[in-house]
N, C-alpha and C. Protein backbone atom coordinates (compact mmCIF):
# COMPACT_ATOMS: atom_id res chain seq x y z
N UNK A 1 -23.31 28.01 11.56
CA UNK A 1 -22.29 26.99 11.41
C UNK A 1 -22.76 25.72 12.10
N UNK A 2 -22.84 24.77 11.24
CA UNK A 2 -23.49 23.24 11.96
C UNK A 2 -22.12 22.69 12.17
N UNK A 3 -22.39 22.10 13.36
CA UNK A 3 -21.40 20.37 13.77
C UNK A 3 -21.84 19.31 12.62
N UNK A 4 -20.83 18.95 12.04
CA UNK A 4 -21.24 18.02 11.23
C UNK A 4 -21.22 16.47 12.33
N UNK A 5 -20.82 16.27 13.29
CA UNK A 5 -21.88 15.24 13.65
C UNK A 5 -22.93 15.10 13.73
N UNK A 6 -23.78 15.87 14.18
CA UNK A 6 -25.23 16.60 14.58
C UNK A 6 -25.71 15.87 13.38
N UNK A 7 -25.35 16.28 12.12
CA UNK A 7 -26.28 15.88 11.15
C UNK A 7 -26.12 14.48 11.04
N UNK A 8 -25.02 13.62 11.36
CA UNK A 8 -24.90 12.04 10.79
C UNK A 8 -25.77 11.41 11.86
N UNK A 9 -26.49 11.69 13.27
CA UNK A 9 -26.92 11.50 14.09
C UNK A 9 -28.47 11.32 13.87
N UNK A 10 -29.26 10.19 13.56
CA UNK A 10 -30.38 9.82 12.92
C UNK A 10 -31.01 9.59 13.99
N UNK A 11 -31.30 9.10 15.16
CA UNK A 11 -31.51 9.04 16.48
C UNK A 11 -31.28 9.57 17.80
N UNK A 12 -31.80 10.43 18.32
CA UNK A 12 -31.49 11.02 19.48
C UNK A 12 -31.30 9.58 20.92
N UNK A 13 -30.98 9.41 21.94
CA UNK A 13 -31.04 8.89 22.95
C UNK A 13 -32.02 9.58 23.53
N UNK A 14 -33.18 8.45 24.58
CA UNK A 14 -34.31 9.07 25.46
C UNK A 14 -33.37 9.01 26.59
N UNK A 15 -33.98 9.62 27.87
CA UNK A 15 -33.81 10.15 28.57
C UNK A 15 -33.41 8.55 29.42
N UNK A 16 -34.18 8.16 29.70
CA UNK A 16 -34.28 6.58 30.30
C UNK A 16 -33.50 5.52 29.72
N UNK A 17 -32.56 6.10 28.37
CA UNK A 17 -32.34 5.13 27.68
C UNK A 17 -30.53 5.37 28.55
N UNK A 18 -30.35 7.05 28.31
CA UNK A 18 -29.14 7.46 29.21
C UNK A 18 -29.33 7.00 30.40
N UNK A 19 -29.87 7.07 31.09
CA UNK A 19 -30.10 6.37 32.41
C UNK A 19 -30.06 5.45 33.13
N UNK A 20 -30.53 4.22 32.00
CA UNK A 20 -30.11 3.09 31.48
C UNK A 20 -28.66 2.61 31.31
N UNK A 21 -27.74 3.29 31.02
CA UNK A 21 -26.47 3.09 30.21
C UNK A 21 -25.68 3.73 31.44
N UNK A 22 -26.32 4.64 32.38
CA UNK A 22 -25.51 5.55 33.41
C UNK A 22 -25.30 4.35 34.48
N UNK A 23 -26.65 3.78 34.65
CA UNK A 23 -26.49 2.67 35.86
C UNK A 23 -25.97 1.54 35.48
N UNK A 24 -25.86 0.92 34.48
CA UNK A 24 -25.22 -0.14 34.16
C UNK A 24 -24.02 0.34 34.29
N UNK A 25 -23.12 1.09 34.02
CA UNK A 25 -21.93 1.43 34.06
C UNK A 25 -21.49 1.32 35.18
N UNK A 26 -22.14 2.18 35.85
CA UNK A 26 -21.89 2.34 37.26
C UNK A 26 -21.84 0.34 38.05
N UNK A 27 -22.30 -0.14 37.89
CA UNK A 27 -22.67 -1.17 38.57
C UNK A 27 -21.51 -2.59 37.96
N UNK A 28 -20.99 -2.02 37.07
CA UNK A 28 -20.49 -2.86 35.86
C UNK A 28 -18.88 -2.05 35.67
N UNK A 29 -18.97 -1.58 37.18
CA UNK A 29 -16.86 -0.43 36.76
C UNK A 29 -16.10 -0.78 36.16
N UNK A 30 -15.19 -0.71 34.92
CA UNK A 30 -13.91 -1.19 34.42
C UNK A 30 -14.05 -2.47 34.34
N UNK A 31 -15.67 -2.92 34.14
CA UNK A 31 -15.79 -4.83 33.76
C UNK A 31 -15.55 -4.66 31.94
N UNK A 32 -16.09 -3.78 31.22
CA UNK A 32 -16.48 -3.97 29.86
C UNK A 32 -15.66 -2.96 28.98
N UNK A 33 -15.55 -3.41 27.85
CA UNK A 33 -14.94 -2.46 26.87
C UNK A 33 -16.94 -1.84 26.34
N UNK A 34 -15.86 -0.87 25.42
CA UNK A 34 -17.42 -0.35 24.69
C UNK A 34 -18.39 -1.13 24.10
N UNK A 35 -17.82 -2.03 23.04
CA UNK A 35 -18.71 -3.08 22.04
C UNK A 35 -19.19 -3.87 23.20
N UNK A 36 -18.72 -4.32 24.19
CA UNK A 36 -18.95 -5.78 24.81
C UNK A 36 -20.49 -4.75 26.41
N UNK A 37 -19.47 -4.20 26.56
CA UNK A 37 -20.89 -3.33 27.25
C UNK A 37 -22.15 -3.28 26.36
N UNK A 38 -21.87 -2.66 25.00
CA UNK A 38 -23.21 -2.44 24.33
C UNK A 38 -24.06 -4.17 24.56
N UNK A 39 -23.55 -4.87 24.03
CA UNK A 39 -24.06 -6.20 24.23
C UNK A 39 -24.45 -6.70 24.92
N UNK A 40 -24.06 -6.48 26.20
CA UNK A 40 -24.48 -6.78 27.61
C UNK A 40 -25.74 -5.92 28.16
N UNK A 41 -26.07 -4.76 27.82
CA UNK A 41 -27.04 -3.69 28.09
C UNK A 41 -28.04 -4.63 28.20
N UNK A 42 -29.67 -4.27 29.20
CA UNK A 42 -30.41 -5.29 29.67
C UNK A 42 -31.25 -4.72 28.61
N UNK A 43 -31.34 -3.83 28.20
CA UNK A 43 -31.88 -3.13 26.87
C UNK A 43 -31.80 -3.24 25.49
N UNK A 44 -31.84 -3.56 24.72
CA UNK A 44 -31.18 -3.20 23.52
C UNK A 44 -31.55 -1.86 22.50
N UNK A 45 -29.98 -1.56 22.48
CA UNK A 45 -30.06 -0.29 22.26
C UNK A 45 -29.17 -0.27 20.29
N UNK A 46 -30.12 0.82 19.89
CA UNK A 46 -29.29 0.81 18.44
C UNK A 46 -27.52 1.33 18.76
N UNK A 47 -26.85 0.60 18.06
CA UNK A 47 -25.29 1.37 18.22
C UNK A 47 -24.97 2.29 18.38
N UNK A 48 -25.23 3.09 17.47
CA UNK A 48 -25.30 4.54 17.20
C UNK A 48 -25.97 5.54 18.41
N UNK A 49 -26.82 5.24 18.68
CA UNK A 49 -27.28 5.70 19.51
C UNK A 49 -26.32 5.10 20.88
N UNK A 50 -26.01 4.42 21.20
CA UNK A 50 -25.55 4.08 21.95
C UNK A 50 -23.54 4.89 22.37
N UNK A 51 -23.27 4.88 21.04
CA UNK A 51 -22.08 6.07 21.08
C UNK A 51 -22.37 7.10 21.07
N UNK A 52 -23.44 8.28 20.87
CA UNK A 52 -23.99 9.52 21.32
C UNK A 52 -23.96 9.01 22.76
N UNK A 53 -25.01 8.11 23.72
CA UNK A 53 -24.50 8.44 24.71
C UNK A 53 -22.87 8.56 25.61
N UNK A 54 -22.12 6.93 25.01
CA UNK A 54 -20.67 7.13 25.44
C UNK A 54 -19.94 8.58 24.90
N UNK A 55 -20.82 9.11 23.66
CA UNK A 55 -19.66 10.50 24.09
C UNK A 55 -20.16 11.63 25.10
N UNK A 56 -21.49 11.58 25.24
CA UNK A 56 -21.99 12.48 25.92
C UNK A 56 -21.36 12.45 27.19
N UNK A 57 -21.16 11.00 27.88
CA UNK A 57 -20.70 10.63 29.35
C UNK A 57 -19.16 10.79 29.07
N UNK A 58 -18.76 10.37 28.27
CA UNK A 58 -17.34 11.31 27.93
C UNK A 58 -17.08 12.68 28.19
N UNK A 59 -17.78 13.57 27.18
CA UNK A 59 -17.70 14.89 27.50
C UNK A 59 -18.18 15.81 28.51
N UNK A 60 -18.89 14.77 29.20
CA UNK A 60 -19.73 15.39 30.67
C UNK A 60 -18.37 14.83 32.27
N UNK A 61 -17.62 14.32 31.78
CA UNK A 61 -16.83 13.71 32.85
C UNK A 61 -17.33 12.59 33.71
N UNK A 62 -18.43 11.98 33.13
CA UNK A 62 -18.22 10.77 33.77
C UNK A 62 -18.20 9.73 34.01
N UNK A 63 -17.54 9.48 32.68
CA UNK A 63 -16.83 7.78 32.57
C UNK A 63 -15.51 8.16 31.88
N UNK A 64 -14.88 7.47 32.06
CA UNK A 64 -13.58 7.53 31.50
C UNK A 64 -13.47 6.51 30.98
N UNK A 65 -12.23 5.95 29.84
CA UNK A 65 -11.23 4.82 29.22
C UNK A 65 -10.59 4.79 29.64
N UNK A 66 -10.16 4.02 30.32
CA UNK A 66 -8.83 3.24 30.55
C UNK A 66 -7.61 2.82 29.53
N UNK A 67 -6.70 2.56 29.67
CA UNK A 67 -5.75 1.88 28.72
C UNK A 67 -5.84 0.83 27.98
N UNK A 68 -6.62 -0.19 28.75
CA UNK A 68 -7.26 -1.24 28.22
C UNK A 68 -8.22 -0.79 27.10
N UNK A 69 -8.95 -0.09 27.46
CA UNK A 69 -10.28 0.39 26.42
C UNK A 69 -11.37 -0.07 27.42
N UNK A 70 -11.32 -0.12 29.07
CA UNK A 70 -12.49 -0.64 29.55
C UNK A 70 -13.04 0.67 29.96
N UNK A 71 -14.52 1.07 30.09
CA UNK A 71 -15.48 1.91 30.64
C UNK A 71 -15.26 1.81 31.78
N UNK A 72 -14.97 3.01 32.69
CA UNK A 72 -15.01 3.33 34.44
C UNK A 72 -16.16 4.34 34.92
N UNK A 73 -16.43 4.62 35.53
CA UNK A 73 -17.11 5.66 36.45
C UNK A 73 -16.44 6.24 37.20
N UNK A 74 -16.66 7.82 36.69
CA UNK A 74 -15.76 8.45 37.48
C UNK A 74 -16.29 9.57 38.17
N UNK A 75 -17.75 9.77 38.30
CA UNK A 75 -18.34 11.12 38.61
C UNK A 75 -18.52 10.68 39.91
N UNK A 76 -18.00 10.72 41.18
CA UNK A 76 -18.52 10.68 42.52
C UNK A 76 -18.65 12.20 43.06
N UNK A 77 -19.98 13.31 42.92
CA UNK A 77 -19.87 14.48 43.28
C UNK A 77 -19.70 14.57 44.92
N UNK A 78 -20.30 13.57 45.36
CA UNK A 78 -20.26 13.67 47.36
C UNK A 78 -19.10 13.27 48.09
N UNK A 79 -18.54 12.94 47.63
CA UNK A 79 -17.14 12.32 47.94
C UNK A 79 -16.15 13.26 47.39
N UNK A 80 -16.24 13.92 46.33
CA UNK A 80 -15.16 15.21 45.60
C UNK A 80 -15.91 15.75 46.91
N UNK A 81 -16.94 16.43 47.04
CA UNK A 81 -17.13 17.41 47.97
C UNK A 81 -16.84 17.12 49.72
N UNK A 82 -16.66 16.38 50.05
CA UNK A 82 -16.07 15.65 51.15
C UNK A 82 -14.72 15.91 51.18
N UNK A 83 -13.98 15.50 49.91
CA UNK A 83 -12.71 15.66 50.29
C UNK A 83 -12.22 17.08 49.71
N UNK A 84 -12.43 17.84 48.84
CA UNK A 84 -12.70 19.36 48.75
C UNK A 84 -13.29 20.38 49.98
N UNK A 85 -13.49 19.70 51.03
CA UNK A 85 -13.83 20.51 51.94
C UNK A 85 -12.52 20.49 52.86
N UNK A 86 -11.80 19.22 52.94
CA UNK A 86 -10.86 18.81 53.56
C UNK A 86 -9.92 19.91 53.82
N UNK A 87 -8.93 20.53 54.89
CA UNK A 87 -8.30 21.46 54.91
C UNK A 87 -7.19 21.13 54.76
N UNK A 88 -6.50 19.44 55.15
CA UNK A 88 -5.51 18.84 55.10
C UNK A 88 -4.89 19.04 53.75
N UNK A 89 -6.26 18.00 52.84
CA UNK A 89 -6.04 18.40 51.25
C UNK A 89 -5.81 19.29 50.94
N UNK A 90 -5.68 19.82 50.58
CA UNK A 90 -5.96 21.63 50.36
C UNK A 90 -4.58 22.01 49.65
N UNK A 91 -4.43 22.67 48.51
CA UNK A 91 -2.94 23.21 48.04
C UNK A 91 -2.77 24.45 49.10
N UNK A 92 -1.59 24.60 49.26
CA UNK A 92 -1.10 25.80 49.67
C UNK A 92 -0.80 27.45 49.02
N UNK A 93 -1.57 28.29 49.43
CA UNK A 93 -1.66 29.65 48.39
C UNK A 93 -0.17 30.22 48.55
C-alpha cells in the first residue's frame, strides 16, 4: 500500500538543505508565514521541496502555526528536560 504523497514528491530534501530551513526558523521565531519564509531562505530552495520539509518539521514537533499562519519553534529538548525533572511541576498521582 503506497502513500500517495510519496509518489507526487519529485525531489527529496538534502540533509543540509533541512538544516538549513531548521536554523533559519529557529533564528527567525513567529517572524514569517510559510511563502514569505520560503523567500527569505539564504538558499534557494525549490517549493516543493521546501513543503516536504515544513511537513516533516510539522510532523516531527518542531515548529508549529500559529493563528496568524506564522512559523514558531517549538522543540526546546533541554529545557522540557529541566523542567520535567522539576518536582514542583509534577502532576499529582
Amino acid at each position: 500500500m503506497k502513500n500517495e504523497s510519496i509518489k507526487e514528491i519529485l525531489r527529496y530534501p538534502r540533509l543540509d538543505t533541512v538544516l538549513m530551513v531548521e536554523r533559519f526558523i529557529k533564528e527567525h521565531d513567529g517572524e514569517y508565514k510559510k511563502r514569505a519564509l520560503w523567500e527569505a531562505l539564504p538558499k534557494k530552495v525549490m517549493y516543493q521541496t521546501f513543503r516536504v520539509i515544513i511537513d516533516y518539521l510539522l510532523y516531527s514537533h518542531k515548529i508549529s502555526i500559529d493563528a496568524e499562519g506564522k512559523l514558531g519553534w517549538i522543540h526546546y529538548p533541554d529545557s522540557a528536560h529541566y523542567y520535567f525533572e522539576r518536582k514542583d511541576l509534577s502532576r499529582k498521582k
